[in-house]
Protein backbone atom coordinates (compact mmCIF):
# COMPACT_ATOMS: atom_id res chain seq x y z
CA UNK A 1 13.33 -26.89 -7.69
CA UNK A 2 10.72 -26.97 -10.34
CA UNK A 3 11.80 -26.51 -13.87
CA UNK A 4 14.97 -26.82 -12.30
CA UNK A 5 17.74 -29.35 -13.72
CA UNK A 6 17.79 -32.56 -12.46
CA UNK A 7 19.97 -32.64 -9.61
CA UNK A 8 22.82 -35.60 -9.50
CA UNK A 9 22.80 -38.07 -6.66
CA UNK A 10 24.10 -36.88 -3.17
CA UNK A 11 23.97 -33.55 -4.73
CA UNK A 12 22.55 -30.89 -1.87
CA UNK A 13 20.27 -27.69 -2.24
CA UNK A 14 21.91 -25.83 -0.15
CA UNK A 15 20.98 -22.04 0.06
CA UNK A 16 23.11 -20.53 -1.89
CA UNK A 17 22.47 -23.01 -4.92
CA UNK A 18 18.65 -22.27 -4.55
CA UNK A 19 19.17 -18.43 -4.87
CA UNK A 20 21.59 -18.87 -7.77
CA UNK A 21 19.58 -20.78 -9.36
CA UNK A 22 16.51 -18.94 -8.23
CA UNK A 23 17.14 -15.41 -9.43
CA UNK A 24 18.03 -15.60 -13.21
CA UNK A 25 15.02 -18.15 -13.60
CA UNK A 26 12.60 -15.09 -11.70
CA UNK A 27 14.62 -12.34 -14.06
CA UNK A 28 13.53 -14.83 -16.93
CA UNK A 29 10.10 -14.74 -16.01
CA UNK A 30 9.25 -10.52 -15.55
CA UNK A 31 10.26 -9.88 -12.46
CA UNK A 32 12.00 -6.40 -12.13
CA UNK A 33 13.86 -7.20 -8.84
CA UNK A 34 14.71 -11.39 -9.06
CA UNK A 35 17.52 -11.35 -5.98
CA UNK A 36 15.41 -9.53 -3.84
CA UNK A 37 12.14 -11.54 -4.52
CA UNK A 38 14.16 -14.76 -4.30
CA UNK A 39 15.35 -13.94 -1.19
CA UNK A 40 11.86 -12.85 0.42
CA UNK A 41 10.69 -16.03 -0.29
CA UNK A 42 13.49 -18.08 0.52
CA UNK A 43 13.36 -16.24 3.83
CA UNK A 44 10.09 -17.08 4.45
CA UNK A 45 10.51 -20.62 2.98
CA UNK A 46 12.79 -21.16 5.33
CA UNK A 47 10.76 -19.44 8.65
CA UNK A 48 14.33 -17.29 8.83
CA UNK A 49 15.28 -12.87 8.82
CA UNK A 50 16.35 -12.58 4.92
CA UNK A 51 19.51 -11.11 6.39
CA UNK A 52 20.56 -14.67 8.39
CA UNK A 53 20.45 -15.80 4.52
CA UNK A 54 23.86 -14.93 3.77
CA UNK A 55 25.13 -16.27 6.85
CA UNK A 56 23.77 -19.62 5.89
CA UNK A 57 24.67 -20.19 2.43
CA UNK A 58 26.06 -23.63 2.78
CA UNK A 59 23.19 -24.68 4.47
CA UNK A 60 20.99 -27.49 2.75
CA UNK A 61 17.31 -27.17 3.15
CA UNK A 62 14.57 -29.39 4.63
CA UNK A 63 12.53 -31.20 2.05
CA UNK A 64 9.76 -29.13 3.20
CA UNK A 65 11.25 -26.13 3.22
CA UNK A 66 12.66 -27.21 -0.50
CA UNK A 67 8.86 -28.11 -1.38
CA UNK A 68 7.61 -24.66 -0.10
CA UNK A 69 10.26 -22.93 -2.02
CA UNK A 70 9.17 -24.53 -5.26
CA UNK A 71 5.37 -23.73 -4.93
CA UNK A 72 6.42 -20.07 -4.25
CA UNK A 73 8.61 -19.46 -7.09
CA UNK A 74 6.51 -21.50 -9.43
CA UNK A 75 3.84 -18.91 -8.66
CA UNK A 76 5.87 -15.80 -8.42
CA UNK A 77 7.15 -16.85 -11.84
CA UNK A 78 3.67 -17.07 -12.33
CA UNK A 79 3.18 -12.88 -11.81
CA UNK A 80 1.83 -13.38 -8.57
CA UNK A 81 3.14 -10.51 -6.15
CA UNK A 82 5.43 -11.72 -3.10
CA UNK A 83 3.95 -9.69 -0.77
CA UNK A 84 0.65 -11.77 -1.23
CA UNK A 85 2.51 -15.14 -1.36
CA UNK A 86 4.08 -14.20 1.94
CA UNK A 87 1.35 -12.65 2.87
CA UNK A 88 3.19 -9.38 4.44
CA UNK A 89 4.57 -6.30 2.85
CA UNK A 90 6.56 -2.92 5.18
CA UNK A 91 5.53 0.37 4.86
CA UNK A 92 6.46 3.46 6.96
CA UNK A 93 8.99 1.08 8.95
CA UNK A 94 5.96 -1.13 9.82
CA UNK A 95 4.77 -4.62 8.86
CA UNK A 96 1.54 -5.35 7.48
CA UNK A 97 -0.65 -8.06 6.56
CA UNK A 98 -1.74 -8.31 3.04
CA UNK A 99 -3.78 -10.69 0.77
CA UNK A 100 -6.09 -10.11 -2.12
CA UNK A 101 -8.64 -7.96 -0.36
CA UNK A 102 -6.00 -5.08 -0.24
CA UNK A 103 -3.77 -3.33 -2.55
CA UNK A 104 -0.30 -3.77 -1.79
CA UNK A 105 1.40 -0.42 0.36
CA UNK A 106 3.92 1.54 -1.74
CA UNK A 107 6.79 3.68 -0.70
CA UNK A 108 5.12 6.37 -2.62
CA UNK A 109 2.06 6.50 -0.24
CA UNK A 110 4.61 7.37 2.35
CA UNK A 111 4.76 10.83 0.95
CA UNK A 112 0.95 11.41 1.83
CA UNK A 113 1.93 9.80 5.52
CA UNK A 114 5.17 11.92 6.12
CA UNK A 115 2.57 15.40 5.19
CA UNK A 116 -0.11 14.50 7.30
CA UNK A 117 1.96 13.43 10.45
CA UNK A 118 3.63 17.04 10.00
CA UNK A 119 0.12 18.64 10.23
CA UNK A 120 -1.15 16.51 12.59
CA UNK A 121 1.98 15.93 14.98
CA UNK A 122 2.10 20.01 16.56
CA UNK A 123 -1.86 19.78 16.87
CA UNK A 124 -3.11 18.35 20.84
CA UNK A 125 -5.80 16.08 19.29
CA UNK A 126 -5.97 16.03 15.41
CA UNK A 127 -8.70 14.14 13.97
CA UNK A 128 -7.19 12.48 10.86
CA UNK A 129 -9.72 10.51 8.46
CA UNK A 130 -8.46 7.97 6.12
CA UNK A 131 -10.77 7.28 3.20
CA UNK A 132 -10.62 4.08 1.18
CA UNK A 133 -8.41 2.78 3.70
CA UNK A 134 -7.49 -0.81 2.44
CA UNK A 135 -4.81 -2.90 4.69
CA UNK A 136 -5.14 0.32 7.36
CA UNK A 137 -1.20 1.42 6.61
CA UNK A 138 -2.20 5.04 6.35
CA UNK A 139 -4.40 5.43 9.61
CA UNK A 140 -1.91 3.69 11.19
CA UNK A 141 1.13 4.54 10.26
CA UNK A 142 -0.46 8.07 11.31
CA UNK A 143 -1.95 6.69 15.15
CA UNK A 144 1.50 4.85 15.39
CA UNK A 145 3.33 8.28 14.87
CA UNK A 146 1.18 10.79 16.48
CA UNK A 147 -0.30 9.33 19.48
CA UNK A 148 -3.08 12.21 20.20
CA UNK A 149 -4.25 11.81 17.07
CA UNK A 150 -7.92 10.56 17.01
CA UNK A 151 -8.10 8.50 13.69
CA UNK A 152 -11.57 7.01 11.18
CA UNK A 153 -11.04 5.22 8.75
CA UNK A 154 -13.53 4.15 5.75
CA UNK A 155 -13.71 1.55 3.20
CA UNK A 156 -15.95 0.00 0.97
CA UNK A 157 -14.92 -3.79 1.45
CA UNK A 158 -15.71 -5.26 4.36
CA UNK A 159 -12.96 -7.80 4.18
CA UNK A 160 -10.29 -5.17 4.28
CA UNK A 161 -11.55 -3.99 7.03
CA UNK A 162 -11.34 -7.10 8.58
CA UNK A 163 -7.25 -6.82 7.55
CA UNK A 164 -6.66 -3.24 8.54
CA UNK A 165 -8.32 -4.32 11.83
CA UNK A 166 -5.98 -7.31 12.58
CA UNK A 167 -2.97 -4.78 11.54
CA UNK A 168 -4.00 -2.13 13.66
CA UNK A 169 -4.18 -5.01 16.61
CA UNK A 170 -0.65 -6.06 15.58
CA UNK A 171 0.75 -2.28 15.68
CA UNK A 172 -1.08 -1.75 19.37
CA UNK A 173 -3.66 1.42 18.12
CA UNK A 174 -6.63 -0.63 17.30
CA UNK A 175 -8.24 1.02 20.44
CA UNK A 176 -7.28 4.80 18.71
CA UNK A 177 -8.63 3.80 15.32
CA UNK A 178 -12.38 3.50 14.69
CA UNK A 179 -12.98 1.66 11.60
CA UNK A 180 -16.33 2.25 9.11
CA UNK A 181 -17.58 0.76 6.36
CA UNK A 182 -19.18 2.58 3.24
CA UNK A 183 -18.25 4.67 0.18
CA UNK A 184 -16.35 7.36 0.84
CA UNK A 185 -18.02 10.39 3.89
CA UNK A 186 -21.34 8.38 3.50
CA UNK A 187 -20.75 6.65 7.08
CA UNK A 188 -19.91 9.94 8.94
CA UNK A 189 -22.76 11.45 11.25
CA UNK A 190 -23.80 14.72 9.38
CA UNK A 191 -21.30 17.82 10.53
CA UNK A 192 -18.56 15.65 11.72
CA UNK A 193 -15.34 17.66 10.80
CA UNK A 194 -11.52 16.59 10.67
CA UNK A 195 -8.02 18.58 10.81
CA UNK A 196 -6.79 16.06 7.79
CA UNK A 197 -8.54 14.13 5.44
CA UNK A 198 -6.35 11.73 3.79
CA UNK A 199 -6.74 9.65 0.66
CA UNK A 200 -5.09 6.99 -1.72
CA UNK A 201 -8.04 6.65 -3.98
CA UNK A 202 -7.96 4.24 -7.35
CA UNK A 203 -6.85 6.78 -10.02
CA UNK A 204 -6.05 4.65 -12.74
CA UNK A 205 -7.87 5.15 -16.03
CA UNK A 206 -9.90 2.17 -17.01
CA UNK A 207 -8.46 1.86 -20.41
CA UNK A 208 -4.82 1.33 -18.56
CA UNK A 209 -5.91 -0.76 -16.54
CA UNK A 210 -4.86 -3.56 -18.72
CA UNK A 211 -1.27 -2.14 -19.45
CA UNK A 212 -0.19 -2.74 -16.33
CA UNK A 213 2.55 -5.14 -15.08
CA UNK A 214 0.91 -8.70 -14.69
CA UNK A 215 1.47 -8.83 -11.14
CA UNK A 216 -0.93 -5.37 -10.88
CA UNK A 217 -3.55 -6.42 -13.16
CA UNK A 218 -4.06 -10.12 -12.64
CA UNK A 219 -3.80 -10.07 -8.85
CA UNK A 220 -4.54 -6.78 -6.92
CA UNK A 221 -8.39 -5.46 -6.16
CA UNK A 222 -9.55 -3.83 -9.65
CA UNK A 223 -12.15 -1.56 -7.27
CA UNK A 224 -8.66 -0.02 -5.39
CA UNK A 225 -6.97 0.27 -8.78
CA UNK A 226 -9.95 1.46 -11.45
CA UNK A 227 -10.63 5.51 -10.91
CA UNK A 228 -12.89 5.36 -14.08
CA UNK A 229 -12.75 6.55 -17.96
CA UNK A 230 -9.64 9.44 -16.60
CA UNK A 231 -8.84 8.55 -13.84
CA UNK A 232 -10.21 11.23 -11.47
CA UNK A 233 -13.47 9.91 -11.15
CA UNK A 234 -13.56 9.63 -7.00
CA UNK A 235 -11.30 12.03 -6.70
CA UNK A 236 -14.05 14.41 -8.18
CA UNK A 237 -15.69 13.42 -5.77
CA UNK A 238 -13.69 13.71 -2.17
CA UNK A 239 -12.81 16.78 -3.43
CA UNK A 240 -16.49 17.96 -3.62
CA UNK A 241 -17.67 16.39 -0.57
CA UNK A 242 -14.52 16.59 1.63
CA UNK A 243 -14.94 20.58 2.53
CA UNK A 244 -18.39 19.85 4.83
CA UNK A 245 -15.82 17.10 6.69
CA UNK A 246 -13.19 19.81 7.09
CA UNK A 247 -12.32 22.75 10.26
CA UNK A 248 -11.38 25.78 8.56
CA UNK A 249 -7.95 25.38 7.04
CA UNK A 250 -8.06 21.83 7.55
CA UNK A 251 -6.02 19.57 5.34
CA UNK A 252 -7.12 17.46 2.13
CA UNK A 253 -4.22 15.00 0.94
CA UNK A 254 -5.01 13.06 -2.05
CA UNK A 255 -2.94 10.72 -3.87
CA UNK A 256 -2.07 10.86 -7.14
CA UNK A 257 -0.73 9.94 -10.58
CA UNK A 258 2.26 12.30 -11.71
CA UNK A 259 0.61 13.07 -14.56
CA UNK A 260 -2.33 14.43 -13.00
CA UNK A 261 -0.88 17.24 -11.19
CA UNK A 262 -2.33 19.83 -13.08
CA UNK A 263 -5.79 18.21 -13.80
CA UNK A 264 -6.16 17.34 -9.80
CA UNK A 265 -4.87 21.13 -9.11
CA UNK A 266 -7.14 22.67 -11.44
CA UNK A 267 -10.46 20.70 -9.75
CA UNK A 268 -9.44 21.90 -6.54
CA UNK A 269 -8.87 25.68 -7.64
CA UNK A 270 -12.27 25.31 -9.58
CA UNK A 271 -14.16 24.17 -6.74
CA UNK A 272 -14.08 27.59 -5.12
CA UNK A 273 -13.43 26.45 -1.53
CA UNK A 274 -9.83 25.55 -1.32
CA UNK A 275 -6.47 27.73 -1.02
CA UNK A 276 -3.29 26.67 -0.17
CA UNK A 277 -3.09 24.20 -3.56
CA UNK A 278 -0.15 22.22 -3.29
CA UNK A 279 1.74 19.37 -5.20
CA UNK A 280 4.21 17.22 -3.09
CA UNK A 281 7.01 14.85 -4.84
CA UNK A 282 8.15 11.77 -4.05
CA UNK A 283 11.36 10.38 -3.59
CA UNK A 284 11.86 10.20 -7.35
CA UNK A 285 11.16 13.56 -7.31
CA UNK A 286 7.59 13.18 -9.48
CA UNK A 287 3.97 14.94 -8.49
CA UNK A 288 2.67 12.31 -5.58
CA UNK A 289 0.01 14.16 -3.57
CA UNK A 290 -1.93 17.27 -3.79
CA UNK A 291 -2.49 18.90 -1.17
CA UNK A 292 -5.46 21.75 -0.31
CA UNK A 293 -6.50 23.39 2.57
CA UNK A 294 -10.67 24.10 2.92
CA UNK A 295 -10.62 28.13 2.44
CA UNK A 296 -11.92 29.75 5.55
């Protein structure tokens, strides 16, 4: 392993001496969870479930496999994210593909899912749109788990477009998805009206943009990350525009920093044409998503 002692003759990397030595030298180097990145990428090193790891710890390792290994610690150690360096991350109990053109799915975007598959799921055939819709996971986590649901989603870069397709071919609704490119409603056909519009905007203000962990700042899209001098600056902006794209008492989830609950809330209620103003927590119990429905 790079950096890595040197190893005496006949000596043998097995797996369990790569993870031990593996983990403290990730832990060393920033990263918040070492055993499970270690095993992620010894996993993948290795072509292998990260569960048939521990029922292989005496195994040695290929020299290729041992080669791979190295290149992906030395650049997870490095600060750059495993799910680009595998090239995969879950979200919503699915699998998708992610590299540089995306921002990485969180588990706390799966508290915007869980509300608009509950809105959408009693509905015969809710249109859902999915703005700024990056690898896809939110339009189709949604057509995966509501399968009347007639799903758009938008995005400004054409290359993650070009990801979210290939995921929604992988997850089987790529024919129940239709896919746009532009900022924000700008492609949608004037009048064209949905039961949800969903949103994970970038709502981070530009001066933090550079307090973030290294991983964040050095390596994820800046234009999926960046929401302008507070923060709110396109979410101003759905939350003017989105009302014209919503059936009465239709559904506006937008994703959020915890600390702008109140500032996100107090848009909406100044607006004019939203009741129903709602903040949803995550699982760590903090402001997520607010939610609004277009006043009737």
């Amino acid at each position: 392993m790079s950096d890595a002692p040197p190893t005496p003759a006949g000596d043998v990397w097995t797996v369990k001496r790569i993870l031990d030595w593996t983990i403290p030298h990730l832990k060393s180097h920033g990263s918040d969870s070492p055993r499970l990145d270690a095993e992620i990428l010894l996993a993948h090193a290795r072509g292998c479930p990260r569960i048939q790891l521990y029922t292989n710890y005496d195994q040695p390792l290929t020299d290729g496999q041992r080669a791979t290994m190295r290149d992906l610690v030395k650049r997870r150690a490095a600060a750059e994210p495993v799910a680009y360096l595998v090239g995969h991350r879950e979200f919503f109990g699915l699998e998708f593909r992610v590299t540089k053109d995306v921002l990485i799915p969180r588990p706390d975007t799966e508290t915007l899912v869980v509300d608009a598959i509950e809105t959408s799921k009693p509905q015969a055939a809710p249109r859902v749109l999915d703005i700024g819709t990056g690898s896809g996971c939110i339009a189709i986590a949604l057509a995966v788990n509501c399968p009347n649901a007639e799903v758009t989603a938008i995005d400004l870069s054409l290359a993650a477009l070009g990801i979210a397709r290939e995921n929604s071919e992988k997850h089987n609704v790529a024919d129940r998805i239709r896919w746009l490119h532009g900022d924000l409603f700008a492609p949608l056909t004037a009048g064209e009206q949905f039961d949800v519009i969903a949103s994970n905007p970038p709502y981070i203000a530009s001066a933090e943009i550079e307090t973030l962990a290294a991983d964040v700042r050095l390596n994820e899209p800046r234009s999926a990350l960046d929401g302008g001098p507070d923060g709110l600056d396109l979410v101003r902006r759905l939350i003017a525009d989105a009302p014209q794209h919503l059936v009465s008492q239709g559904r506006l989830l937008i994703e959020i920093s915890s600390e702008q609950a109140d500032a996100v809330t107090q848009l909406l209620t100044a607006n004019g044409r939203y009741d129903d103003i709602t903040v949803l927590k995550d699982l760590a119990k903090q402001p997520r998503v607010v939610r609004a429905a277009r006043k009737d």
